[in-house]
PDB file of N, CA and C in Angstrom:
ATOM      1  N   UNK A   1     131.701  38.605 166.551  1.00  0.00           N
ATOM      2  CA  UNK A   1     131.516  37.683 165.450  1.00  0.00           C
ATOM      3  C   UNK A   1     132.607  36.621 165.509  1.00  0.00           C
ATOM      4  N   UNK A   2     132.151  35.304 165.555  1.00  0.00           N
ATOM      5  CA  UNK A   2     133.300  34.660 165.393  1.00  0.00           C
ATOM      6  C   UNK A   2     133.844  33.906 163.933  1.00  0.00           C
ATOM      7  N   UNK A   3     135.002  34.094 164.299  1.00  0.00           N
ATOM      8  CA  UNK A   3     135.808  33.468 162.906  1.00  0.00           C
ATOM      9  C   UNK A   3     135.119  32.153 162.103  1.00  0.00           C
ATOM     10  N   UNK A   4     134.981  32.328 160.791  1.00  0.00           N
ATOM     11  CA  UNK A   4     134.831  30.903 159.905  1.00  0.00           C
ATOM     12  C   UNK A   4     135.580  30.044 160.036  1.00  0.00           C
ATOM     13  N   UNK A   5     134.836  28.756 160.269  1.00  0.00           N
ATOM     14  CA  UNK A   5     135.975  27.508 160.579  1.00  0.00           C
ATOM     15  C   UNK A   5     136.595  27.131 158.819  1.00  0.00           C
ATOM     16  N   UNK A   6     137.610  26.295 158.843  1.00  0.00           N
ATOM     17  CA  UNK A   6     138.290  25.874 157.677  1.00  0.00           C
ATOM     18  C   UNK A   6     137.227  24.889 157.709  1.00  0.00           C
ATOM     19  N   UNK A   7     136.885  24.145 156.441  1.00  0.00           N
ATOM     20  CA  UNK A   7     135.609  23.414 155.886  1.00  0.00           C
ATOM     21  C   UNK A   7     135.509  22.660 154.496  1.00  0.00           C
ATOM     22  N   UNK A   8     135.548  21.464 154.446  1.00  0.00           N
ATOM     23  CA  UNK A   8     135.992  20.774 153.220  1.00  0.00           C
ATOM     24  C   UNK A   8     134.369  20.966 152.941  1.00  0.00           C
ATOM     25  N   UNK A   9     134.744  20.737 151.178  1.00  0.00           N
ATOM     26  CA  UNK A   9     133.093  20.285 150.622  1.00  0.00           C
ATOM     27  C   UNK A   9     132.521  18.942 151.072  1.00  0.00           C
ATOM     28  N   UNK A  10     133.273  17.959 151.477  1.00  0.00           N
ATOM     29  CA  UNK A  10     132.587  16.827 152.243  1.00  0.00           C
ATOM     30  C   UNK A  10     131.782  17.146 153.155  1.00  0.00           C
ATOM     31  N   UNK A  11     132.407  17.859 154.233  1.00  0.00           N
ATOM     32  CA  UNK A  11     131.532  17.769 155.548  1.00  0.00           C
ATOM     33  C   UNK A  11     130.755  19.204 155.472  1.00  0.00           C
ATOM     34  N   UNK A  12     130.747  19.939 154.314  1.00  0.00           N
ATOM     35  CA  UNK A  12     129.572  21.034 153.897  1.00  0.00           C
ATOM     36  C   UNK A  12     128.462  20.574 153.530  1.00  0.00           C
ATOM     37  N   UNK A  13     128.335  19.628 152.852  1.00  0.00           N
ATOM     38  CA  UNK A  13     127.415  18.517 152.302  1.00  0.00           C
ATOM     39  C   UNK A  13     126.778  18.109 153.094  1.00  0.00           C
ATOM     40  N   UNK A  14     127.787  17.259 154.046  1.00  0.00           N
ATOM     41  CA  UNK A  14     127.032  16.249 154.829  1.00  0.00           C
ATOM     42  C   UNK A  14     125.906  17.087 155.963  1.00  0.00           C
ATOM     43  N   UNK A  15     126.782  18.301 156.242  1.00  0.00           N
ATOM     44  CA  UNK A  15     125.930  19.062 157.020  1.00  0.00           C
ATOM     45  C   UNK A  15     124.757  19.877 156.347  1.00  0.00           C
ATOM     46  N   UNK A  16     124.349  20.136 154.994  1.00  0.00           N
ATOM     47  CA  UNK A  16     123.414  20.388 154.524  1.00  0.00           C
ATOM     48  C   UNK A  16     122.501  19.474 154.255  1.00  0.00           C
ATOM     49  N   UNK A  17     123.100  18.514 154.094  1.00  0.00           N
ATOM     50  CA  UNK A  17     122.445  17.374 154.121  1.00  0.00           C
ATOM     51  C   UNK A  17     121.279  17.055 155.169  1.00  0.00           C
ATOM     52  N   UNK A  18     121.642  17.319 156.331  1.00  0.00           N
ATOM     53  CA  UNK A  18     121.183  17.488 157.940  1.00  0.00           C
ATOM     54  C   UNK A  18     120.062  18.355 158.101  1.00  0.00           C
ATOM     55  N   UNK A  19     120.533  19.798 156.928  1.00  0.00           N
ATOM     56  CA  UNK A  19     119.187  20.747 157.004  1.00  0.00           C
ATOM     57  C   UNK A  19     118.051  20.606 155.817  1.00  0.00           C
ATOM     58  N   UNK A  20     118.475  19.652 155.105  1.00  0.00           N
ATOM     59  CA  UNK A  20     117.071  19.315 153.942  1.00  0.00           C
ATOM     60  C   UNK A  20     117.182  19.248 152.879  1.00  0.00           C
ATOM     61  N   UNK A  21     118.867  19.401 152.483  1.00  0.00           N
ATOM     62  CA  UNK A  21     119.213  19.595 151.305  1.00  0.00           C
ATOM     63  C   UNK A  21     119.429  18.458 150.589  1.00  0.00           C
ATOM     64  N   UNK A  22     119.658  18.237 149.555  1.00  0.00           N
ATOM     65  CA  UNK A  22     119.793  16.809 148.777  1.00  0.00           C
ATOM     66  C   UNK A  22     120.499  17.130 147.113  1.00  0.00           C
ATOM     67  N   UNK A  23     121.139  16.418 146.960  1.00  0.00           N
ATOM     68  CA  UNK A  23     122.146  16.416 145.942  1.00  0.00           C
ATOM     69  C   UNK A  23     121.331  15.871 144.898  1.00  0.00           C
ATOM     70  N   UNK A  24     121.635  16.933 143.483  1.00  0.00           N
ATOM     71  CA  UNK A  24     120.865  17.496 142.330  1.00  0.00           C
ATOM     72  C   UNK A  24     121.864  17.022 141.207  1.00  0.00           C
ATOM     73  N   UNK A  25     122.854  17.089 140.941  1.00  0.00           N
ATOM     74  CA  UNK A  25     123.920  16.862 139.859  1.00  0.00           C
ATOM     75  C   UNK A  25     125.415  17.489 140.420  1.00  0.00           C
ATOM     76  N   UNK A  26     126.308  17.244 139.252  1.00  0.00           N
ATOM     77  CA  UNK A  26     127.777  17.600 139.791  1.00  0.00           C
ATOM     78  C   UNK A  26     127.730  17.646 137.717  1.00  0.00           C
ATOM     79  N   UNK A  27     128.801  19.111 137.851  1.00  0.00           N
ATOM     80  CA  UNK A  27     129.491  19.058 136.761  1.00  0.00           C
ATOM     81  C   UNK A  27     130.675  19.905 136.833  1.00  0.00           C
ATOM     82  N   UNK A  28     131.660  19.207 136.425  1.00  0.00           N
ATOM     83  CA  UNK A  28     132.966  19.609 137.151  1.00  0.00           C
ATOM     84  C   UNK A  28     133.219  19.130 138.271  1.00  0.00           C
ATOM     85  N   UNK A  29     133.997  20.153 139.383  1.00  0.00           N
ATOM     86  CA  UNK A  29     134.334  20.258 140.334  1.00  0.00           C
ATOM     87  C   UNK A  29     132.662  21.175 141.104  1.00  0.00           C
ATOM     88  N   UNK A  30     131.868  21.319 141.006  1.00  0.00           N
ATOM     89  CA  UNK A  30     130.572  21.955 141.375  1.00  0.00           C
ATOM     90  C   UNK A  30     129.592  21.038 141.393  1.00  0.00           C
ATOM     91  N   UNK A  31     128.929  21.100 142.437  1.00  0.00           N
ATOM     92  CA  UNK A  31     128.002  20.088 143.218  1.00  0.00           C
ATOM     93  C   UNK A  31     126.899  20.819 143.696  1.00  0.00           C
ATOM     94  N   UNK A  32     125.531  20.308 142.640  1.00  0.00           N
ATOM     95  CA  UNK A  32     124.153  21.487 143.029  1.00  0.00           C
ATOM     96  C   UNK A  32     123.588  20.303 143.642  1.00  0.00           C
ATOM     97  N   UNK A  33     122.902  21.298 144.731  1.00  0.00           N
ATOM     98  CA  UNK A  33     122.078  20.919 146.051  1.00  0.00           C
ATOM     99  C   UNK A  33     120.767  22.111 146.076  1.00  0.00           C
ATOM    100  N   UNK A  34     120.130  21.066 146.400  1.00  0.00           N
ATOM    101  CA  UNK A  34     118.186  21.866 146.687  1.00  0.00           C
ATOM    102  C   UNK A  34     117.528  21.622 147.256  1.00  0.00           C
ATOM    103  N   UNK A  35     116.771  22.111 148.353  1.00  0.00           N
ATOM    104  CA  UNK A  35     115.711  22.103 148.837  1.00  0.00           C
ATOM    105  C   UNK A  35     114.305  22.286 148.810  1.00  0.00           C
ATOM    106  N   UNK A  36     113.784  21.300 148.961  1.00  0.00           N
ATOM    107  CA  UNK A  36     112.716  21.292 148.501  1.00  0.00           C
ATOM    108  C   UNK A  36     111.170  21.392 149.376  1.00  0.00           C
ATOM    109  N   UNK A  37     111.393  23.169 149.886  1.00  0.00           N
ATOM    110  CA  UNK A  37     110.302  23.385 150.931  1.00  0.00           C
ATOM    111  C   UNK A  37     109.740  24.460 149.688  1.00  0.00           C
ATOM    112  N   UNK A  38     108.790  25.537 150.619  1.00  0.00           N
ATOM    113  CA  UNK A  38     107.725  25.773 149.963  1.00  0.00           C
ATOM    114  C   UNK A  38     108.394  27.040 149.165  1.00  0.00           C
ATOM    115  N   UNK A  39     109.654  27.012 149.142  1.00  0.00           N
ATOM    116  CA  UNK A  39     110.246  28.146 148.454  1.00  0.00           C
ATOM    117  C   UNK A  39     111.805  27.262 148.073  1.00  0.00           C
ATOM    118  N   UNK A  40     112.018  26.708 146.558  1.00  0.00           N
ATOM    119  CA  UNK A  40     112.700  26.144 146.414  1.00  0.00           C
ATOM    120  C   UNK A  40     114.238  26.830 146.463  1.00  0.00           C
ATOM    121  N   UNK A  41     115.260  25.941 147.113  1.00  0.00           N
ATOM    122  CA  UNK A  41     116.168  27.002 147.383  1.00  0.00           C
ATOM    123  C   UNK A  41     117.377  25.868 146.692  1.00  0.00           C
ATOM    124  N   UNK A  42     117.977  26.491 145.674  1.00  0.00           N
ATOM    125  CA  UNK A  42     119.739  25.817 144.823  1.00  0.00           C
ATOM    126  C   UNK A  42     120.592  26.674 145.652  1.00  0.00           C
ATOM    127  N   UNK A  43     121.441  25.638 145.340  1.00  0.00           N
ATOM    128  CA  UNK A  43     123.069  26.287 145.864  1.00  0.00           C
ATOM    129  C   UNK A  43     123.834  25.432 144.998  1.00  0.00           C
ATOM    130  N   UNK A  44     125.202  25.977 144.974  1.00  0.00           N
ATOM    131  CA  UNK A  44     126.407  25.522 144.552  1.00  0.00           C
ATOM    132  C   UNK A  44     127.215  25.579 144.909  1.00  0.00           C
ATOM    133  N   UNK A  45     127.759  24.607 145.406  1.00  0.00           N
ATOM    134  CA  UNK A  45     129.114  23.817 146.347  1.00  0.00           C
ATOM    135  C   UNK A  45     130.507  23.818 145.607  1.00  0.00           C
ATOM    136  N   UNK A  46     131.651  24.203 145.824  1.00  0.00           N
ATOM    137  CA  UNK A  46     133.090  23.842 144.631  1.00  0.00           C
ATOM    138  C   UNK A  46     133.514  22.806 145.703  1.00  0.00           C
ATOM    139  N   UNK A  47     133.342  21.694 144.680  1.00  0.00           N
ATOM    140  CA  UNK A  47     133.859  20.429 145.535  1.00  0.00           C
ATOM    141  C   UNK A  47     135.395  20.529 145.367  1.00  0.00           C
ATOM    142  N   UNK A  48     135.911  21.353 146.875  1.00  0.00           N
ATOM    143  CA  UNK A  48     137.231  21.338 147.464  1.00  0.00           C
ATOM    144  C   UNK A  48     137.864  20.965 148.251  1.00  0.00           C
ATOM    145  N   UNK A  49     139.258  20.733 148.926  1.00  0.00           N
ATOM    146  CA  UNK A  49     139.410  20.295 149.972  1.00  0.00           C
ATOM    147  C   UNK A  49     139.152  20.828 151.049  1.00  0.00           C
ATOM    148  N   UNK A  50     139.216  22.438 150.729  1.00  0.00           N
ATOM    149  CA  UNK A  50     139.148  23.472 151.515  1.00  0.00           C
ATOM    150  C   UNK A  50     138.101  24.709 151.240  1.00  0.00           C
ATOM    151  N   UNK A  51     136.679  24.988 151.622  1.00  0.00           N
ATOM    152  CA  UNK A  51     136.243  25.962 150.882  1.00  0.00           C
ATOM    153  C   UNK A  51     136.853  27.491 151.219  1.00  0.00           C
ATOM    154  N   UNK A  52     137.118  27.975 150.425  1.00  0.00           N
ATOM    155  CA  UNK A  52     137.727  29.281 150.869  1.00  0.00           C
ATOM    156  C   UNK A  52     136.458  30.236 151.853  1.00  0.00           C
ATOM    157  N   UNK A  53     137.251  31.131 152.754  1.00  0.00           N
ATOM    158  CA  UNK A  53     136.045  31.667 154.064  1.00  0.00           C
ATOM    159  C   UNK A  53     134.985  32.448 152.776  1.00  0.00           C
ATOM    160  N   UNK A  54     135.526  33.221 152.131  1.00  0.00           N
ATOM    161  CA  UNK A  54     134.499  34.270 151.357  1.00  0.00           C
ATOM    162  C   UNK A  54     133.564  33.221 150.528  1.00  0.00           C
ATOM    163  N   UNK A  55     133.804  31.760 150.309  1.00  0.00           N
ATOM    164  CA  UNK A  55     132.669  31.661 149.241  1.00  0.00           C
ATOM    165  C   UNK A  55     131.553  30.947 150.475  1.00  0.00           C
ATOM    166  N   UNK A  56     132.247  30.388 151.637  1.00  0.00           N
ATOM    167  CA  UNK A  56     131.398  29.458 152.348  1.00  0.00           C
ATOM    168  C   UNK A  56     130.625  30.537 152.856  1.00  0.00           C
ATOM    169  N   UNK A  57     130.912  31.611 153.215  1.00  0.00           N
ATOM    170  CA  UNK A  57     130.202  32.820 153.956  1.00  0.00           C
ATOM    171  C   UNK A  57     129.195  33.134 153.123  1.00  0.00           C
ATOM    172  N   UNK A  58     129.787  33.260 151.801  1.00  0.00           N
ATOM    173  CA  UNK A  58     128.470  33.653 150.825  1.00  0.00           C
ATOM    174  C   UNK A  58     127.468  31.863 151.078  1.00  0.00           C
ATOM    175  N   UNK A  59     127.483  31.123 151.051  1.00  0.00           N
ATOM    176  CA  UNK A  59     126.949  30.081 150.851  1.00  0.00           C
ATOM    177  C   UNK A  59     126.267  29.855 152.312  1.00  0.00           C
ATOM    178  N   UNK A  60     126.598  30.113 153.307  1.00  0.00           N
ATOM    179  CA  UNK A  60     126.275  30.291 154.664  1.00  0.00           C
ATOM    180  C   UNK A  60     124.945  31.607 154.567  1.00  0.00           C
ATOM    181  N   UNK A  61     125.196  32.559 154.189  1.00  0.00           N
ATOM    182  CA  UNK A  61     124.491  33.681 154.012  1.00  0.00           C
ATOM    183  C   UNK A  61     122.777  33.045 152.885  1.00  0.00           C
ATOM    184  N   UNK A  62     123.287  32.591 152.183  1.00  0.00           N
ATOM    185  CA  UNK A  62     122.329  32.055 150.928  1.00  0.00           C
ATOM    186  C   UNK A  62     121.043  31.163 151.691  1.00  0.00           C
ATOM    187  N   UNK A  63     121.767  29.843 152.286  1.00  0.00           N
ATOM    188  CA  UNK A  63     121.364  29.004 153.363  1.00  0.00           C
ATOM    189  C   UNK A  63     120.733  29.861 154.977  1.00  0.00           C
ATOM    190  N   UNK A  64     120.956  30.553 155.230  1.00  0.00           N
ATOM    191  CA  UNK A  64     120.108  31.222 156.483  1.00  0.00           C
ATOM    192  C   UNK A  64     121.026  30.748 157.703  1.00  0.00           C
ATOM    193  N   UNK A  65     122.310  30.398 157.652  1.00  0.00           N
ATOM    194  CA  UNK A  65     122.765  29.865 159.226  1.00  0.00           C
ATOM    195  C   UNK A  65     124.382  30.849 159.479  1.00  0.00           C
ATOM    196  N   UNK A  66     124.106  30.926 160.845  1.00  0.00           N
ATOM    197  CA  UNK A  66     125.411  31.514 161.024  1.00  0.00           C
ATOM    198  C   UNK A  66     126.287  30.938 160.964  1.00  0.00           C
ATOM    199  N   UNK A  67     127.870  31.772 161.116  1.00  0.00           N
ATOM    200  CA  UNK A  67     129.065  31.051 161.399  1.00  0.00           C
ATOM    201  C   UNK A  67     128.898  30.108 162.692  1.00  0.00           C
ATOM    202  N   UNK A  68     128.304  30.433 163.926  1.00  0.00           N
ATOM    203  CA  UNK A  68     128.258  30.266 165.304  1.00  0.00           C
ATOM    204  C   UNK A  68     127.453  28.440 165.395  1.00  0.00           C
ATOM    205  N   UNK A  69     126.254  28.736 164.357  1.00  0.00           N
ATOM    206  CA  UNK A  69     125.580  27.565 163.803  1.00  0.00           C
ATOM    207  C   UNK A  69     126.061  26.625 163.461  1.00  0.00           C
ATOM    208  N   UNK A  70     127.022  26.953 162.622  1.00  0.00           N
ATOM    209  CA  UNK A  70     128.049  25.744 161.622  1.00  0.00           C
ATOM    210  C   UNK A  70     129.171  24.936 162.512  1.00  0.00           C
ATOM    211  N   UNK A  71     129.663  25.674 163.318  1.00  0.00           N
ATOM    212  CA  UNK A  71     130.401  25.419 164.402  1.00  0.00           C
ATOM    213  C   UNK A  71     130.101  24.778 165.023  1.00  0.00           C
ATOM    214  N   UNK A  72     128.930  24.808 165.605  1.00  0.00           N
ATOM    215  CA  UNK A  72     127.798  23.696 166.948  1.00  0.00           C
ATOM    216  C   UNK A  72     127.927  22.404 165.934  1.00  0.00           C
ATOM    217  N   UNK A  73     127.284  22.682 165.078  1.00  0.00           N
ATOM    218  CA  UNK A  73     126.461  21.539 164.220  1.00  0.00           C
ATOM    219  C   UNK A  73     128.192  21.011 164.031  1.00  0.00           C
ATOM    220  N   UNK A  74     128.939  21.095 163.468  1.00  0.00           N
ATOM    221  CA  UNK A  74     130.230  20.833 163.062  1.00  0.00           C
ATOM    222  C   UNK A  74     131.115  19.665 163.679  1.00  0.00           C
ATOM    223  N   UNK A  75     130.877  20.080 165.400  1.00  0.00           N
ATOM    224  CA  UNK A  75     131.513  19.403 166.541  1.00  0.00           C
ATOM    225  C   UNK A  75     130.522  18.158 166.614  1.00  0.00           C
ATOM    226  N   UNK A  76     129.364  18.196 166.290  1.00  0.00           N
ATOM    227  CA  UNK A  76     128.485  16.842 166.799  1.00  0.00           C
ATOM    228  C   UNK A  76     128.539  16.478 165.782  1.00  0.00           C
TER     229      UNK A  76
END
């Protein structure tokens, strides 16, 4: 298994962004995102500098992509 990269909420975004997701509201520091296929799917982002590994993992897990995934996609 490889390690979670360090990961701002910017470029979490931008890369969900990439898989279909689209920005819903912000209140606070929290930024909801949804997709809108045939099974509607929310998430919630803590717009940080840094997401901590345990919440992006949970949020990685929610979304369907691996660590290994995020990494590829990350570098391009």
């Amino acid at each position: 298994m490889t390690k979670i990269p360090r990961v701002s909420a910017k470029d979490l975004i931008k890369f969900l962004n990439k898989r279909g997701f689209i920005f819903i509201s912000q209140k606070g520091s929290h930024i909801k995102l949804r997709k809108l296929s045939p099974i509607k799917q929310t998430i919630i982002i803590p717009n940080h500098k840094i997401i901590r590994p345990g919440t992006l993992n949970n949020i990685l897990k929610k979304v369907g992509i691996t660590n290994q995934e995020l990494i590829e996609l990350l570098r391009n």
